[in-house]
N, C-alpha and C. Protein backbone atom coordinates (compact mmCIF):
# COMPACT_ATOMS: atom_id res chain seq x y z
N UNK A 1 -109.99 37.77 -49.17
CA UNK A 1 -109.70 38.79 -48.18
C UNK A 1 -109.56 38.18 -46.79
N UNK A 2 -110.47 37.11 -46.49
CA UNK A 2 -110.12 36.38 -45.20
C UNK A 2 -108.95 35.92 -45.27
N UNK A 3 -107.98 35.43 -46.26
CA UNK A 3 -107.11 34.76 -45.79
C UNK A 3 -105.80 35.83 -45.44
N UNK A 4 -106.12 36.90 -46.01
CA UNK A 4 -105.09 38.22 -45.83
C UNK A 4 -105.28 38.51 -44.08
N UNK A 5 -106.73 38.59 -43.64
CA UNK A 5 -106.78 38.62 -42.22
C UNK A 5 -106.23 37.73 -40.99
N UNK A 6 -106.30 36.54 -41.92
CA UNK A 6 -105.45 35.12 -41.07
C UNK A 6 -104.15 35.34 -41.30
N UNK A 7 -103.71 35.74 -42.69
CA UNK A 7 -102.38 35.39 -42.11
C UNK A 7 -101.97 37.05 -41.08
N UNK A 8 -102.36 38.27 -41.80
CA UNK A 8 -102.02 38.97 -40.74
C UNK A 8 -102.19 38.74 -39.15
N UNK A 9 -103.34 38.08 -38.63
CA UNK A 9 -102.94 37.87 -37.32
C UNK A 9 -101.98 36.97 -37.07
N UNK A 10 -101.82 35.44 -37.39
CA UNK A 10 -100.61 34.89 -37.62
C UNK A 10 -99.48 35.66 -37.28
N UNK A 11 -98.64 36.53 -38.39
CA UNK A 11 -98.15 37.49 -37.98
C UNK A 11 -97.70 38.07 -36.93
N UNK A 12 -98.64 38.72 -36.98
CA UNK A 12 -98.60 39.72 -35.54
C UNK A 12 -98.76 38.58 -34.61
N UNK A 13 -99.24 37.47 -34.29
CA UNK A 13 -98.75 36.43 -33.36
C UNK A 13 -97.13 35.81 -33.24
N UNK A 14 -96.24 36.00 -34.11
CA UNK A 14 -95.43 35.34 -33.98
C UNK A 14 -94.15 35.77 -35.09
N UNK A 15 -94.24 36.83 -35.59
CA UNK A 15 -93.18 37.89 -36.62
C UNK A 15 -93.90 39.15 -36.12
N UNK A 16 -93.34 39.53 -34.78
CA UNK A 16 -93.19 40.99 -34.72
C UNK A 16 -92.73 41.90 -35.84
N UNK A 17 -91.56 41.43 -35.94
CA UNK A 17 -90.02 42.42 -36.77
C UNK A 17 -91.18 42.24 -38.43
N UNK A 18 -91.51 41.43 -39.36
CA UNK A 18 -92.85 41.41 -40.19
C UNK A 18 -93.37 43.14 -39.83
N UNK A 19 -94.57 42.86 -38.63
CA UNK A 19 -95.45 43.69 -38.20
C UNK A 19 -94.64 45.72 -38.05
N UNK A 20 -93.44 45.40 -37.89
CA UNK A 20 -92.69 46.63 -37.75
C UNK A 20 -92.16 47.20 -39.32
N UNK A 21 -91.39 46.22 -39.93
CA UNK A 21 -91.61 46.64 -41.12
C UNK A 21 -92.68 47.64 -42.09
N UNK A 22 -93.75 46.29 -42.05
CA UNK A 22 -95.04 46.60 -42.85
C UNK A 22 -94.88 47.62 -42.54
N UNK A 23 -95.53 48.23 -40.96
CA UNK A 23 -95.50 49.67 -40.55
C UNK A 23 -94.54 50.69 -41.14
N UNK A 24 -93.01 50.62 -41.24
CA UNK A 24 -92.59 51.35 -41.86
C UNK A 24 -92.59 51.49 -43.19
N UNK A 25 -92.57 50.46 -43.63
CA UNK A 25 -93.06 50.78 -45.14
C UNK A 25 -93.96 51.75 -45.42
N UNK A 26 -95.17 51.39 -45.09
CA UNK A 26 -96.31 52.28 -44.95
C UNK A 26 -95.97 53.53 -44.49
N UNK A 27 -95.50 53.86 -43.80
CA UNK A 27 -94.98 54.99 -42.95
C UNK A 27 -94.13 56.27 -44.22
N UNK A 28 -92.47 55.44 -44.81
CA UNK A 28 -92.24 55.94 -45.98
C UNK A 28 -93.08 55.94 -46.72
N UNK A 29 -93.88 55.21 -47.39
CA UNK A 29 -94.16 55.17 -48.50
C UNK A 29 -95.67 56.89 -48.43
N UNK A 30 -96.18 56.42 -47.64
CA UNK A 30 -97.22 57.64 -47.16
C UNK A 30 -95.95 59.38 -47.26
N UNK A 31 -95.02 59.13 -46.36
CA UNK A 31 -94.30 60.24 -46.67
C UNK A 31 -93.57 60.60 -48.03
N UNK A 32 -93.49 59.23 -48.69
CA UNK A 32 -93.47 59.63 -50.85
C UNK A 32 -94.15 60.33 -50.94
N UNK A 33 -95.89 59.89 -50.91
CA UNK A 33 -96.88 60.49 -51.20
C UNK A 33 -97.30 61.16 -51.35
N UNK A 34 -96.98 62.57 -49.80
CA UNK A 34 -97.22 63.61 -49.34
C UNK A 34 -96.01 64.40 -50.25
N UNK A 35 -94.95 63.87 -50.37
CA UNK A 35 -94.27 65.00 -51.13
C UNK A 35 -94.69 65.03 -52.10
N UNK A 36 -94.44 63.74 -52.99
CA UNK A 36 -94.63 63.96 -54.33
C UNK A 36 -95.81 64.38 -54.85
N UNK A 37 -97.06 64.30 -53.92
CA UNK A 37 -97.69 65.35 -54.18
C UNK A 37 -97.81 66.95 -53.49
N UNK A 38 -97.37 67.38 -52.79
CA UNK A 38 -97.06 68.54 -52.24
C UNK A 38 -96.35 69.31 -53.70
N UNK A 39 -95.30 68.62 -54.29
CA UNK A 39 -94.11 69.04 -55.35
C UNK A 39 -94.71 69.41 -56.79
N UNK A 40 -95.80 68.19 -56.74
CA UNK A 40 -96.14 68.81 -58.37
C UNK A 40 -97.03 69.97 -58.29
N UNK A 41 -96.28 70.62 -59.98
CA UNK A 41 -96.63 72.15 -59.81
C UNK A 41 -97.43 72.33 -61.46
N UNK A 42 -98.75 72.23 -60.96
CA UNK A 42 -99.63 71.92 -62.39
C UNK A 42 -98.90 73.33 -63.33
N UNK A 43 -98.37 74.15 -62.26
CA UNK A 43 -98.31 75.37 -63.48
C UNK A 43 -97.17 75.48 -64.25
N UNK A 44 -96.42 75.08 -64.24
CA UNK A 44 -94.84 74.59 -65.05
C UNK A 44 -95.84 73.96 -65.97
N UNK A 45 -94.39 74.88 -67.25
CA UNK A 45 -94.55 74.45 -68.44
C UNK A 45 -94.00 72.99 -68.68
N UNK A 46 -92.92 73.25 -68.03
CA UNK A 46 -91.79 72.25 -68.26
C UNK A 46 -90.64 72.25 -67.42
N UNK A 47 -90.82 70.88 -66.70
CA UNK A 47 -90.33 69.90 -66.05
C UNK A 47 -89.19 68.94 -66.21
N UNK A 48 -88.52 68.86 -65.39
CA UNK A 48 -87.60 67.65 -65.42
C UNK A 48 -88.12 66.36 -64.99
N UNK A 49 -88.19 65.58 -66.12
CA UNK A 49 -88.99 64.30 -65.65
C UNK A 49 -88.27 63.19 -66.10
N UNK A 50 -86.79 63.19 -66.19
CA UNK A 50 -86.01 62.23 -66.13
C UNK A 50 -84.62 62.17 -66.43
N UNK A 51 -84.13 61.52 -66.38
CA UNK A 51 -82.24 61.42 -66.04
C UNK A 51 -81.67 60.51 -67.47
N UNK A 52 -80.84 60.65 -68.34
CA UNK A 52 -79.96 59.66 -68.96
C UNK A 52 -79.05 59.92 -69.08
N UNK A 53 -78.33 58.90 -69.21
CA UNK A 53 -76.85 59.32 -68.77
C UNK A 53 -75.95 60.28 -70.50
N UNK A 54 -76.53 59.57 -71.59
CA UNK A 54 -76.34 60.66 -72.90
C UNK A 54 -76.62 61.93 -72.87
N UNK A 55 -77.65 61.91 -72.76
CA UNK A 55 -78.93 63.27 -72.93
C UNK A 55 -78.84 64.20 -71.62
N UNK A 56 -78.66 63.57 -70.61
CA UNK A 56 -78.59 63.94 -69.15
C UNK A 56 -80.35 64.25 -68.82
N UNK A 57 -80.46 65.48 -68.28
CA UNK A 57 -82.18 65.63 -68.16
C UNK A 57 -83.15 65.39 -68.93
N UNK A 58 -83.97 65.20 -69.16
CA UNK A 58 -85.57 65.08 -69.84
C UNK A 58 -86.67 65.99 -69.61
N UNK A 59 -86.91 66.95 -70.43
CA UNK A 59 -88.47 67.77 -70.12
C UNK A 59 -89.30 67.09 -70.56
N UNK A 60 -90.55 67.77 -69.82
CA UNK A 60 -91.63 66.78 -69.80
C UNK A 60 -93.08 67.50 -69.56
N UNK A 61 -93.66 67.16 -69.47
CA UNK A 61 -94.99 67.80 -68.40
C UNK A 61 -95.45 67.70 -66.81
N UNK A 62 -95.77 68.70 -66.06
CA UNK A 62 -95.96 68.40 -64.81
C UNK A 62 -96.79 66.98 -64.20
N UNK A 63 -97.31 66.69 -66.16
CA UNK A 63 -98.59 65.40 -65.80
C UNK A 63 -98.22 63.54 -65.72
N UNK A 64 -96.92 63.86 -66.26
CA UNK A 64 -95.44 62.94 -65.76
C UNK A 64 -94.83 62.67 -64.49
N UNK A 65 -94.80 63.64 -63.86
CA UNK A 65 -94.62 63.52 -62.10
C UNK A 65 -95.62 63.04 -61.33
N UNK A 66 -96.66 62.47 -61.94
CA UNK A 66 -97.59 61.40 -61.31
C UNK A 66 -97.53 60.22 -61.35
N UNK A 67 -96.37 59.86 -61.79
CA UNK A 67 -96.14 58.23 -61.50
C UNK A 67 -95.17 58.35 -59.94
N UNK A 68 -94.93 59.27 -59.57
CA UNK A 68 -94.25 59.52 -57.94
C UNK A 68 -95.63 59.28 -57.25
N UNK A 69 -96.66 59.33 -57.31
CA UNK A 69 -97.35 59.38 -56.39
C UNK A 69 -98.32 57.47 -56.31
N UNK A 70 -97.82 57.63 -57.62
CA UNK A 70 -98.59 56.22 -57.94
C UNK A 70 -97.97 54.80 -57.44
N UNK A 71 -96.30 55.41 -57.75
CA UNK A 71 -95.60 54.44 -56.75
C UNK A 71 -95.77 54.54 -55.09
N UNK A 72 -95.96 55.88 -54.73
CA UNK A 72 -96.27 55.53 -53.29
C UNK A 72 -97.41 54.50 -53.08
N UNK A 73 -98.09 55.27 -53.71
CA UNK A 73 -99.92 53.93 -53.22
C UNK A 73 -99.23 52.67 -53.46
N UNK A 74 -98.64 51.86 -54.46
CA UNK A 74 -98.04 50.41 -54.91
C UNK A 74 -97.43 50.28 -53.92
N UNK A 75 -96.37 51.25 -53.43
CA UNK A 75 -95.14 50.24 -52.08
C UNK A 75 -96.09 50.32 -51.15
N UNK A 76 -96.62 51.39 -50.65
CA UNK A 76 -97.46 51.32 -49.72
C UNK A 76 -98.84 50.08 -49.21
N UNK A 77 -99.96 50.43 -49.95
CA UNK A 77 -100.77 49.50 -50.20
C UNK A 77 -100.42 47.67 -50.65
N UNK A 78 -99.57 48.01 -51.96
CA UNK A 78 -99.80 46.75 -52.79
C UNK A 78 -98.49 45.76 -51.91
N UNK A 79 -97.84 46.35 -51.35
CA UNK A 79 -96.97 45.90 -51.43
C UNK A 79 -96.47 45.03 -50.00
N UNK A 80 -97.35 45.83 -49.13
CA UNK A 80 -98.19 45.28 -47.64
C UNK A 80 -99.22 44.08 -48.09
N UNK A 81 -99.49 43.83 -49.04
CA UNK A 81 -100.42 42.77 -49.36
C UNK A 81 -99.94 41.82 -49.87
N UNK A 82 -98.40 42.11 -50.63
CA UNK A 82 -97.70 41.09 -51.22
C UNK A 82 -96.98 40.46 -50.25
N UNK A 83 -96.66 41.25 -49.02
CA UNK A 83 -96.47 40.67 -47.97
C UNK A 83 -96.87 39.35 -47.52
N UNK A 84 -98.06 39.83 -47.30
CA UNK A 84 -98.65 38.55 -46.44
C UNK A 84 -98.94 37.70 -47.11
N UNK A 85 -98.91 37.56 -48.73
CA UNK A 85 -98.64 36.23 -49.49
C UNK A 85 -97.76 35.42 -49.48
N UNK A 86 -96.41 36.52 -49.85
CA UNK A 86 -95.43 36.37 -49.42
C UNK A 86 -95.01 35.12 -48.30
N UNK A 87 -95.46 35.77 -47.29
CA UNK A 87 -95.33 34.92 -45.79
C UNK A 87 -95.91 33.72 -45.78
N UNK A 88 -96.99 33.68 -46.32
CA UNK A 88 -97.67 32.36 -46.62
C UNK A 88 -97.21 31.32 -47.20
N UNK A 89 -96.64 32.11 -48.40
CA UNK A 89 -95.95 30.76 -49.32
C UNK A 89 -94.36 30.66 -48.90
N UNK A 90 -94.16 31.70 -48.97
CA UNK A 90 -92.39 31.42 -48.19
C UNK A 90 -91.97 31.52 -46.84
N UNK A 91 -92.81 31.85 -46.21
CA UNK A 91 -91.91 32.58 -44.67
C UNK A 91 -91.65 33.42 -44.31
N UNK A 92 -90.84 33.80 -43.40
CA UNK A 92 -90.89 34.64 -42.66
C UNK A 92 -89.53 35.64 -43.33
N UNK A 93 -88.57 34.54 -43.73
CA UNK A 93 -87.31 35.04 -43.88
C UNK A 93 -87.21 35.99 -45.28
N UNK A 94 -88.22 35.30 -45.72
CA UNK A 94 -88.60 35.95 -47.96
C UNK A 94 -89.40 37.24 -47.05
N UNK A 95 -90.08 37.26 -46.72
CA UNK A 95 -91.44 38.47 -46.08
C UNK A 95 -90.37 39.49 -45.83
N UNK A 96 -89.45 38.85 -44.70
CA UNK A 96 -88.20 40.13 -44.12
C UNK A 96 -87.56 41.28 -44.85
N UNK A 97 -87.33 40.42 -46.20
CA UNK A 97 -86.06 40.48 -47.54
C UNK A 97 -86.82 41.50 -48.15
N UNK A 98 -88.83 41.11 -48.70
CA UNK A 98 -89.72 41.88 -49.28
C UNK A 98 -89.70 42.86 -48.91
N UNK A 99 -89.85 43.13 -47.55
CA UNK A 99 -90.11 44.42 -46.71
C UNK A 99 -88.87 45.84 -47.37
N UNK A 100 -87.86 44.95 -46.69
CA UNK A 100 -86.46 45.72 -46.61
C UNK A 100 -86.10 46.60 -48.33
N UNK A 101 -86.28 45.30 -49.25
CA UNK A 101 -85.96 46.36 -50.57
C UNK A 101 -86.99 47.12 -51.00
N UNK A 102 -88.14 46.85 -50.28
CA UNK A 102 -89.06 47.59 -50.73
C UNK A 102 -88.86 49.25 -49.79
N UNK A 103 -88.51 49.00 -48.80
CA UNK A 103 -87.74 50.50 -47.95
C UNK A 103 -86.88 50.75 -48.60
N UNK A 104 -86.14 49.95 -49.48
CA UNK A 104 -84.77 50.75 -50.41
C UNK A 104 -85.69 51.10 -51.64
N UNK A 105 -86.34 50.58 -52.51
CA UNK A 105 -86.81 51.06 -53.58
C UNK A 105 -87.15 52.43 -52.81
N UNK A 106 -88.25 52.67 -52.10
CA UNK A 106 -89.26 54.03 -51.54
C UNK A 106 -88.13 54.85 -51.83
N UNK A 107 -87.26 54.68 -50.33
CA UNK A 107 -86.02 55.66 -50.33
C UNK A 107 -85.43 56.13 -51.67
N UNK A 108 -85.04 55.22 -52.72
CA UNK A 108 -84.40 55.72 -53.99
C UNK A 108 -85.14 55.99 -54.80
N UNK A 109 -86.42 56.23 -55.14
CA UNK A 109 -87.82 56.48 -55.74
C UNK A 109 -87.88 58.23 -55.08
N UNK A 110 -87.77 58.18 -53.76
CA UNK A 110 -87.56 59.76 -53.37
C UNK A 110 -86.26 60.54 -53.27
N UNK A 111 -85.06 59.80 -53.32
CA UNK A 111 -83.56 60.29 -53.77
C UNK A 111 -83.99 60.54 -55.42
N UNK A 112 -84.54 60.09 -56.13
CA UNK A 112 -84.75 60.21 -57.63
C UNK A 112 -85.68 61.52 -57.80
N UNK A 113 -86.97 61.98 -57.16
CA UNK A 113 -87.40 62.54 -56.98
C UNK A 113 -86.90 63.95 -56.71
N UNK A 114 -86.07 63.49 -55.44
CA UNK A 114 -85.48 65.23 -55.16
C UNK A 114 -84.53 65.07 -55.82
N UNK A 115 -83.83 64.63 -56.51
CA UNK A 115 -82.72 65.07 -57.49
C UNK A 115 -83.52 65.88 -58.91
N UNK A 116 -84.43 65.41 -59.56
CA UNK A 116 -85.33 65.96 -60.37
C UNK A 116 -85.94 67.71 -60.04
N UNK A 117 -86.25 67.58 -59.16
CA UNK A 117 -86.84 68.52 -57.96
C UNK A 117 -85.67 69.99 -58.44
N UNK A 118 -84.42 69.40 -57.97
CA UNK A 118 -83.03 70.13 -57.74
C UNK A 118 -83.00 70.36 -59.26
N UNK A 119 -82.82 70.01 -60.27
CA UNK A 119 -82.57 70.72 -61.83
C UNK A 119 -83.60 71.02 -62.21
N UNK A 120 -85.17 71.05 -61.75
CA UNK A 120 -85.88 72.10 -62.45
C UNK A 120 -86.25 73.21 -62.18
């Protein structure tokens, strides 16, 4: 855990644009969170809990729409931590790259979400 504290100050000494990221990450990923749990509705029978392109929708149980929330905590949390390993062993420029698809996963994790949302 100390060395997560070193390199974060590191960091924040000398990769601002790092330090802004993280923040947004965290930022989306917390606003996954809040929806995807705001959305699930223990009282539905049945749910749309997934997409194929044969079959098209998937029913499911409302107890399936908890992997939306589980991915928030992972981008959020885990993924701010993979960070600063990240940075350690590669740099600054791999840390940048981490950040960024990890704001595209969130984003398309909640485009996936409210599309689900919309057919049930």
């Amino acid at each position: 855990m100390n060395n997560f504290k070193e390199d974060f100050i590191k960091i924040y000494q000398t990769e601002r644009g790092i330090i802004i990221l993280m923040f947004l990450n965290l930022i989306l990923s917390l606003g996954l969170l809040v929806f995807s749990i705001i959305t699930l509705n223990p009282n539905a029978s049945v749910v749309k809990v997934g997409y194929g392109d044969i079959g098209g929708y998937r029913d499911g149980t409302w107890a399936s729409l908890i992997a939306f929330p589980l991915l928030a905590l992972n981008f959020g949390i885990l993924h701010n931590l993979l960070t600063l390993r990240i940075f350690r062993k590669r740099g600054g420029g791999m840390a940048k790259f981490f950040l960024i698809t990890t704001s595209f996963l969130i984003l398309g994790t909640l485009l996936v979400l409210i599309r689900l949302l919309g057919e049930g």
